[in-house]
Protein backbone atom coordinates (compact mmCIF):
# COMPACT_ATOMS: atom_id res chain seq x y z
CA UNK A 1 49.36 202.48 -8.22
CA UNK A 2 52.60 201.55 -9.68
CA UNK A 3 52.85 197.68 -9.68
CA UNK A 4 56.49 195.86 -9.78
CA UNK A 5 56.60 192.13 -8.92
CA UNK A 6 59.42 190.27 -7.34
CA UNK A 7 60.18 188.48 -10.43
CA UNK A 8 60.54 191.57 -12.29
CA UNK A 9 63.03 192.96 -9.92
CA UNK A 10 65.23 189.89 -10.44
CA UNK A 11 64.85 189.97 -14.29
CA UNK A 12 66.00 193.71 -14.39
CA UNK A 13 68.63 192.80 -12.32
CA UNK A 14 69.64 189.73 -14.93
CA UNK A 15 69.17 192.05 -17.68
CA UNK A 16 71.79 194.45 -15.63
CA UNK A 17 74.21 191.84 -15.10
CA UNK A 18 73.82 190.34 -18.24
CA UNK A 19 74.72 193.81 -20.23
CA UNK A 20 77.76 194.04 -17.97
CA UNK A 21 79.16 190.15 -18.21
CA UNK A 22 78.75 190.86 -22.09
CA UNK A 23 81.03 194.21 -22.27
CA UNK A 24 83.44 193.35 -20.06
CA UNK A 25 83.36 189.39 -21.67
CA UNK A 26 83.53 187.93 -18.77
CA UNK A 27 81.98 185.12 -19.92
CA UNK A 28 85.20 184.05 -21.96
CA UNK A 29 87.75 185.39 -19.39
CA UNK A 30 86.68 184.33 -16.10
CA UNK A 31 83.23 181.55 -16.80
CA UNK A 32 83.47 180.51 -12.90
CA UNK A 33 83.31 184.02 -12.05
CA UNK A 34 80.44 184.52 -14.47
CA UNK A 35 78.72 181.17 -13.13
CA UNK A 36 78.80 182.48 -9.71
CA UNK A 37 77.47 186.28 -10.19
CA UNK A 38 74.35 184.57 -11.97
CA UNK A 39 74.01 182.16 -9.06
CA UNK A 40 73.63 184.83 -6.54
CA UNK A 41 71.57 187.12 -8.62
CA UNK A 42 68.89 184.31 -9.56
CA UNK A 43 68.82 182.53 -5.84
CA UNK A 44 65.28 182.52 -4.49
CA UNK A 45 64.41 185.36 -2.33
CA UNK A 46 61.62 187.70 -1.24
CA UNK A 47 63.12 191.19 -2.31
CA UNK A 48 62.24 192.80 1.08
CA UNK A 49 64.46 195.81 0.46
CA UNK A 50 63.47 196.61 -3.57
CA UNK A 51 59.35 195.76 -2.81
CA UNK A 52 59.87 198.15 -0.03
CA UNK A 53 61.57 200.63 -1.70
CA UNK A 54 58.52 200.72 -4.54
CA UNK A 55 55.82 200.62 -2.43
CA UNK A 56 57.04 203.67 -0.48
CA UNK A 57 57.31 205.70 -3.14
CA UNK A 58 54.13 204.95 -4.97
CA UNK A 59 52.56 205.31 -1.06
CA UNK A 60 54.41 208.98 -1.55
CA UNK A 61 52.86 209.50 -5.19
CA UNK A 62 55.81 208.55 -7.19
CA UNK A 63 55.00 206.43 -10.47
CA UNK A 64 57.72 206.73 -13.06
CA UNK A 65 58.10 202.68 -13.56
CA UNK A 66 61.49 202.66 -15.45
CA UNK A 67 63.09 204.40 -12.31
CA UNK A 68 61.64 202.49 -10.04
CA UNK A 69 62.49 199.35 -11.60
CA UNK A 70 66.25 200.14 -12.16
CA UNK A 71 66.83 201.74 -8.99
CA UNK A 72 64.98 198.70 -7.06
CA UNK A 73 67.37 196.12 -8.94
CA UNK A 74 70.77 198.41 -8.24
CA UNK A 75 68.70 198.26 -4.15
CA UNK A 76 69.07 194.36 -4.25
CA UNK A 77 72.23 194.24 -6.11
CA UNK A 78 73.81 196.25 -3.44
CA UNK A 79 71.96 193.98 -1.02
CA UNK A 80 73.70 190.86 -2.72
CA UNK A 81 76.65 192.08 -2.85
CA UNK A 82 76.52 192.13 1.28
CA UNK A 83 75.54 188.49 1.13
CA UNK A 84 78.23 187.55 -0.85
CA UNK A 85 81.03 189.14 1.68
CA UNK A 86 78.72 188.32 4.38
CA UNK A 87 78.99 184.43 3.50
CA UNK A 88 82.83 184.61 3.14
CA UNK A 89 83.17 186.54 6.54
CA UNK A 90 80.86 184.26 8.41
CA UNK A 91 83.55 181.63 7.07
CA UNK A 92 80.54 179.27 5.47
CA UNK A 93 78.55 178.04 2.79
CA UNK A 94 75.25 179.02 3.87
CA UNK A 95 73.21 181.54 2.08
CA UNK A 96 69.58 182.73 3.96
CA UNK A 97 70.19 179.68 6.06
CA UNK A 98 70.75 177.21 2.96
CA UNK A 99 74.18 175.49 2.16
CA UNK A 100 75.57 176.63 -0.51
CA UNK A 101 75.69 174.41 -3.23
CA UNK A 102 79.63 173.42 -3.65
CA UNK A 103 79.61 172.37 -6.80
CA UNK A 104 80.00 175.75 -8.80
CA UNK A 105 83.54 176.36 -7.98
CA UNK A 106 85.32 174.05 -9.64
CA UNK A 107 88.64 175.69 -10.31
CA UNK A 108 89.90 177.78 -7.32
CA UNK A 109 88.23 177.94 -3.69
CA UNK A 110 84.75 179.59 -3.96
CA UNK A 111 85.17 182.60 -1.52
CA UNK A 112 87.53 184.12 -3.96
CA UNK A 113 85.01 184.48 -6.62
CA UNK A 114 82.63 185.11 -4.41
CA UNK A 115 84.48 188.36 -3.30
CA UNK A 116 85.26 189.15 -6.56
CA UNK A 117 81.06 189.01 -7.20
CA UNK A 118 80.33 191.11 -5.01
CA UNK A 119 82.95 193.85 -5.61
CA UNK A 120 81.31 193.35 -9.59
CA UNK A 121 77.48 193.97 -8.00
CA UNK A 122 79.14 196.82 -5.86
CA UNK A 123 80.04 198.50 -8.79
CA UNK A 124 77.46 197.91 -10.77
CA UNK A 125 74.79 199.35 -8.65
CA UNK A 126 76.60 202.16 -7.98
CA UNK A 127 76.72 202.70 -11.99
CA UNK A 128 73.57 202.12 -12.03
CA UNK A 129 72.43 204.26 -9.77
CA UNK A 130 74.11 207.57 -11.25
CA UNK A 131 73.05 206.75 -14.59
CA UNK A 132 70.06 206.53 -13.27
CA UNK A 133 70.25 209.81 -11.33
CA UNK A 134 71.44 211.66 -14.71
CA UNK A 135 69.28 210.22 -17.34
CA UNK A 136 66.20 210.79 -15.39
CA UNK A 137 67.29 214.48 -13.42
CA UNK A 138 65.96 212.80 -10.14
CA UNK A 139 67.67 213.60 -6.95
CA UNK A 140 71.11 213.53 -6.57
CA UNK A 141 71.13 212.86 -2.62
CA UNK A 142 70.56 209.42 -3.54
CA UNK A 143 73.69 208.69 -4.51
CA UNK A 144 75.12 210.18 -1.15
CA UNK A 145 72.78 208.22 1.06
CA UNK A 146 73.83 205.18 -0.38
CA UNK A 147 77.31 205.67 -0.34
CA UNK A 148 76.76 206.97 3.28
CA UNK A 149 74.96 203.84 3.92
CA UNK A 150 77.42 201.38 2.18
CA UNK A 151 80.39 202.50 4.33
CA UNK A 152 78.40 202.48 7.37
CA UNK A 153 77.27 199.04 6.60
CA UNK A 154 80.64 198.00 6.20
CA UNK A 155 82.39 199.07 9.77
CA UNK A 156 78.69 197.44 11.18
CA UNK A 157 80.35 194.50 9.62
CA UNK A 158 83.51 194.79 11.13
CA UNK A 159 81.65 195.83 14.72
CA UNK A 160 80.33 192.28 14.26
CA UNK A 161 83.47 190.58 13.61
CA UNK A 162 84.30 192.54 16.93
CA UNK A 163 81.62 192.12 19.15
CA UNK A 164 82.58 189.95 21.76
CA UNK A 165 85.95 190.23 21.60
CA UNK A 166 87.93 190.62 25.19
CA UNK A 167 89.12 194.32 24.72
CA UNK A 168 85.77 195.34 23.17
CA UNK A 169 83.21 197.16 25.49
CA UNK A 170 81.05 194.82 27.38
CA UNK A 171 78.20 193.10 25.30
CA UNK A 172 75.09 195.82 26.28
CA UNK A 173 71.47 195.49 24.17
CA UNK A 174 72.59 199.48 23.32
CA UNK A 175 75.54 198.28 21.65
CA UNK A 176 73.98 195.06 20.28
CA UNK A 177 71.51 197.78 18.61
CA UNK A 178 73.71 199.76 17.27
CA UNK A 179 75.25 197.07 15.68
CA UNK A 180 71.90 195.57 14.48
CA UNK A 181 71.75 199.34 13.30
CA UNK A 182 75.08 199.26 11.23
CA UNK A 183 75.03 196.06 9.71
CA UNK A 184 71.26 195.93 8.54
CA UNK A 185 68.78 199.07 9.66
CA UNK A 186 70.43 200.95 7.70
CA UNK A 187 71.14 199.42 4.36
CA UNK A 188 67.89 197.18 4.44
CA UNK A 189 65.56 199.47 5.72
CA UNK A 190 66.86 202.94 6.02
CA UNK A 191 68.33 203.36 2.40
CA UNK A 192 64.69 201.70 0.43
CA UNK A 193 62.49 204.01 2.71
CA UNK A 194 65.37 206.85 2.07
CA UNK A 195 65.31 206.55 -1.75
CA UNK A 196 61.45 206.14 -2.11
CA UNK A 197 61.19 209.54 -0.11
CA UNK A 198 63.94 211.59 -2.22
CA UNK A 199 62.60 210.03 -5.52
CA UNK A 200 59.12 211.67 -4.01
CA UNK A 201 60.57 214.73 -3.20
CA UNK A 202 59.13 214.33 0.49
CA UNK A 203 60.07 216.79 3.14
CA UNK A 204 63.13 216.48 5.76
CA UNK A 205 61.64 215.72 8.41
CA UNK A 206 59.39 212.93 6.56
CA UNK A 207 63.02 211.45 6.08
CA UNK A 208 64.27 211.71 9.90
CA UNK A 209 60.64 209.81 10.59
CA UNK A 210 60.96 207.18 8.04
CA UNK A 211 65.07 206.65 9.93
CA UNK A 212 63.50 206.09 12.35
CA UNK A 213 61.50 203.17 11.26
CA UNK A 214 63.60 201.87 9.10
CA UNK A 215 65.98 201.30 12.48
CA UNK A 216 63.44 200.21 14.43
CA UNK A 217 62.43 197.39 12.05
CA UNK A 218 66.14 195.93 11.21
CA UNK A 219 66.29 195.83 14.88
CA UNK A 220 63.51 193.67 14.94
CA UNK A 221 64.15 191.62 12.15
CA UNK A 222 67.52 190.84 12.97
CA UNK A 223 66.85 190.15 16.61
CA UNK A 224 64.73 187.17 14.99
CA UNK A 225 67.21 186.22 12.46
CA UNK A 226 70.10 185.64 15.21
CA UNK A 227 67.79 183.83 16.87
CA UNK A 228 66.97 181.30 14.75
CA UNK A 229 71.06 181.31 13.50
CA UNK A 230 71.63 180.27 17.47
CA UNK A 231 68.67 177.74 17.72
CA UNK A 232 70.08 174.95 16.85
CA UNK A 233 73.63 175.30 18.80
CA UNK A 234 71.72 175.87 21.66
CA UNK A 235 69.10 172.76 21.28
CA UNK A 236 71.04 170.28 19.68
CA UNK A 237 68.62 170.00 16.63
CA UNK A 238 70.29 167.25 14.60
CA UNK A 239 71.06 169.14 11.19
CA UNK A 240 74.20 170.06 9.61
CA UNK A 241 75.71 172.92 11.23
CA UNK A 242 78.66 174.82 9.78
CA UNK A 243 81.32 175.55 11.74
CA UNK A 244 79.93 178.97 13.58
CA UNK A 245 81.92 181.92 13.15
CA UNK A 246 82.18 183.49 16.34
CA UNK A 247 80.33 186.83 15.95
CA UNK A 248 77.20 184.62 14.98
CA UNK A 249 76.61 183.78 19.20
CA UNK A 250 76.58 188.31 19.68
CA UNK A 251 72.77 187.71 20.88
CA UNK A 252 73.66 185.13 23.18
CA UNK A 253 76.82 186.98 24.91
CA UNK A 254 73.92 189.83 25.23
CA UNK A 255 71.46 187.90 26.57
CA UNK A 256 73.87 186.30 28.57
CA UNK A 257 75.46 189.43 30.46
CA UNK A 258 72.02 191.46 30.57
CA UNK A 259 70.12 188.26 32.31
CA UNK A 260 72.86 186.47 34.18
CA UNK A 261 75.43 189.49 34.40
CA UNK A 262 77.72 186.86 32.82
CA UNK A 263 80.99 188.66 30.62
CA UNK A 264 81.31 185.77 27.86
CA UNK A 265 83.83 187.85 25.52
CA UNK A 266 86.90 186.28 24.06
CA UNK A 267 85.03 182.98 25.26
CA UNK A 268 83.38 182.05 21.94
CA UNK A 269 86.61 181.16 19.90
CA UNK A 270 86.99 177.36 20.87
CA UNK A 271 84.79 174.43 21.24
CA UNK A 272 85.31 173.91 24.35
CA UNK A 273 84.68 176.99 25.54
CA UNK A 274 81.94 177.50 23.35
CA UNK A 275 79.69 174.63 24.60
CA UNK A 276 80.00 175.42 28.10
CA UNK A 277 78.58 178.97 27.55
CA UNK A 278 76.19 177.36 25.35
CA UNK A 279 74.79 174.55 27.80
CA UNK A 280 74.30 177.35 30.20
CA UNK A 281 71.36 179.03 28.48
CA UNK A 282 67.77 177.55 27.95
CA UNK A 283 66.69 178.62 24.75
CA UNK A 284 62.99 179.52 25.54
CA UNK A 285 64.87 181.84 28.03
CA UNK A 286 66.54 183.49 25.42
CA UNK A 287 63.64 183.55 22.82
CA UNK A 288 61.52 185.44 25.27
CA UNK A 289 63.83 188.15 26.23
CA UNK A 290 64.56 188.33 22.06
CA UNK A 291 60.69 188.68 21.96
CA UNK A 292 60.79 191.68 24.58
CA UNK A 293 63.43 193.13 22.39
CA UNK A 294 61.97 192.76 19.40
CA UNK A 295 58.29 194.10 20.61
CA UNK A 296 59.73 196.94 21.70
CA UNK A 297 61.29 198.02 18.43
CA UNK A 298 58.08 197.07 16.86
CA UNK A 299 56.03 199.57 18.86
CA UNK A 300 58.89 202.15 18.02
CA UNK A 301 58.47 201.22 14.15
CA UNK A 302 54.30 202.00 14.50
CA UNK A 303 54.56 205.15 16.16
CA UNK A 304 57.72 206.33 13.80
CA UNK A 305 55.14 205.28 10.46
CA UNK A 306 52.19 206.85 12.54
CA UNK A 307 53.63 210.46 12.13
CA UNK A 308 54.26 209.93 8.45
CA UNK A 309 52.74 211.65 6.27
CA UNK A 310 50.56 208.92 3.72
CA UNK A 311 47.52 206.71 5.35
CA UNK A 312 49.56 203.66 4.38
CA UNK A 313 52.66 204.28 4.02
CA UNK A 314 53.57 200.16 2.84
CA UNK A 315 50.98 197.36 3.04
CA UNK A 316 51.09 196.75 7.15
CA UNK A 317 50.70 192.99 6.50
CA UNK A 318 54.07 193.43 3.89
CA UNK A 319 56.12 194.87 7.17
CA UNK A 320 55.06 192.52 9.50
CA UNK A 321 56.03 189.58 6.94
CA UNK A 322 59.35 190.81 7.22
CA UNK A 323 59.12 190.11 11.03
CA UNK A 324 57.53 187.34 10.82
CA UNK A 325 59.37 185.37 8.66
């Protein structure tokens, strides 16, 4: 078994970055620019998407370290590059739920470089990627999965901005999954379990299956993560909260027209407006019919890895971490 630790992902994805800041010099031409990409790329995480990338395909029989490694780093790069548009869409400095420390821009305002970033990552990956794809003669659908992926990951983004707003179709859990399909199955789920199964030469319909799951577990996870986004606008917990961009309450205007057949679009965009709809829901109201939602994609995900074709196809206790978290 092919072993790659989280903290070897990251330092292949330094050593990436690094190569490219030197060519290009951005270290002399732009330093804030430089300061920020290392930020990002050296932030503590748990490299969901690049650990599950590399223990699907060693699950699948694939062991050829130097491609997993590099196309695992160009898989998080990718994923930091949505981050870094993410944060600047979401309109604030909050990164996996911690403020963003302020003090790194000092020049010009910090969503500027951090768009700039994440174009750079963008890029990068993708280089990455078909160099990788050449140099090693592996297969070339990876490159069109991923671009597949990236634009589809990008109009999720824009469905989110979108969401609840008055002329957009009314807030359904179908359309709140296919947005939790657009904006995260595919590109944090979908695209590792897609890559591992191409790099192992797996069969079609191994690939439809593995969709499948992937899907099935962004739902999940991101059912949770809006959840705890929303639970402290909802409770009053006394901690800092940014000012919420208004696609972060799409679970509540859900939960709020499937339980209480209440239409709250267009109604998130002021204060005012906003606390009313927010004093109307009791949060362990909401958690449980999250929890419905999010056991139900979770039975979906074990029956989609059931019918695939290794015993194991990634440690169980790794994928329910992800949940779990």
């Amino acid at each position: 078994m092919t072993t790659i630790t989280p903290q070897e992902i990251e330092n292949e994805m330094i050593r990436i970055v690094e190569q490219e800041i030197a060519v290009h010099e951005l270290g002399d031409h732009s330093p804030t620019l430089t300061t920020t990409l290392r930020s990002y790329i050296t932030r503590p995480g748990r490299r969901i998407r690049p650990q599950l990338l590399v223990e699907t395909a060693c699950a699948y029989g694939y062991t050829n370290r130097t491609v997993l490694m590099r196309v695992a780093a160009a898989t998080e790069l990718l994923h930091i590059f949505a981050l870094l548009h993410d944060d600047r869409l979401d309109g604030v400095s909050r990164v996996r739920h911690q403020n963003t420390p302020k003090d790194t821009y000092a020049v010009t305002p910090a969503h500027h470089y951090e768009l700039l970033a994440g174009d750079i990552l963008h890029t990068i990956a993708h280089s990455v990627l078909v160099d990788t794809v050449h140099d090693f003669d592996i297969a070339r659908e990876i490159l069109s999965t991923v671009r597949r992926i990236s634009l589809t990951t990008i109009a999720g983004q824009a469905m989110d901005m979108e969401f609840l707003h008055k002329n957009a179709p009314l807030p359904s859990t179908e359309r709140l999954k296919t947005l939790y399909d657009r904006k995260t199955g595919y590109y944090s789920f979908v695209a590792p379990l897609s890559i591992a199964l191409l790099l192992a030469g797996a069969p079609s319909s191994e690939q439809i299956t593995a969709q499948r799951a992937g899907l099935a577990l962004g739902r999940a996870f991101q059912f949770r993560d809006d959840l705890t986004d929303i639970h402290p606008y909802i409770t009053g917990a006394s901690v800092p909260l940014p000012h919420p961009a208004n696609w972060e309450f799409n679970l509540a205007g859900t939960y709020l027209y499937e339980v209480h057949g209440t239409d709250s679009r267009s109604k998130w965009s002021t204060n005012a407006s906003r606390t009313r709809l927010l004093s109307t829901i009791r949060f362990h109201e909401l958690a449980q019919f999250t929890e419905q939602q999010v056991e139900f994609e979770l039975n979906d995900f074990r029956d989609a890895v059931s019918e695939l074709r290794p015993d194991n196809l990634c440690p169980m206790d790794f994928l329910v971490s992800i949940i779990n978290a």
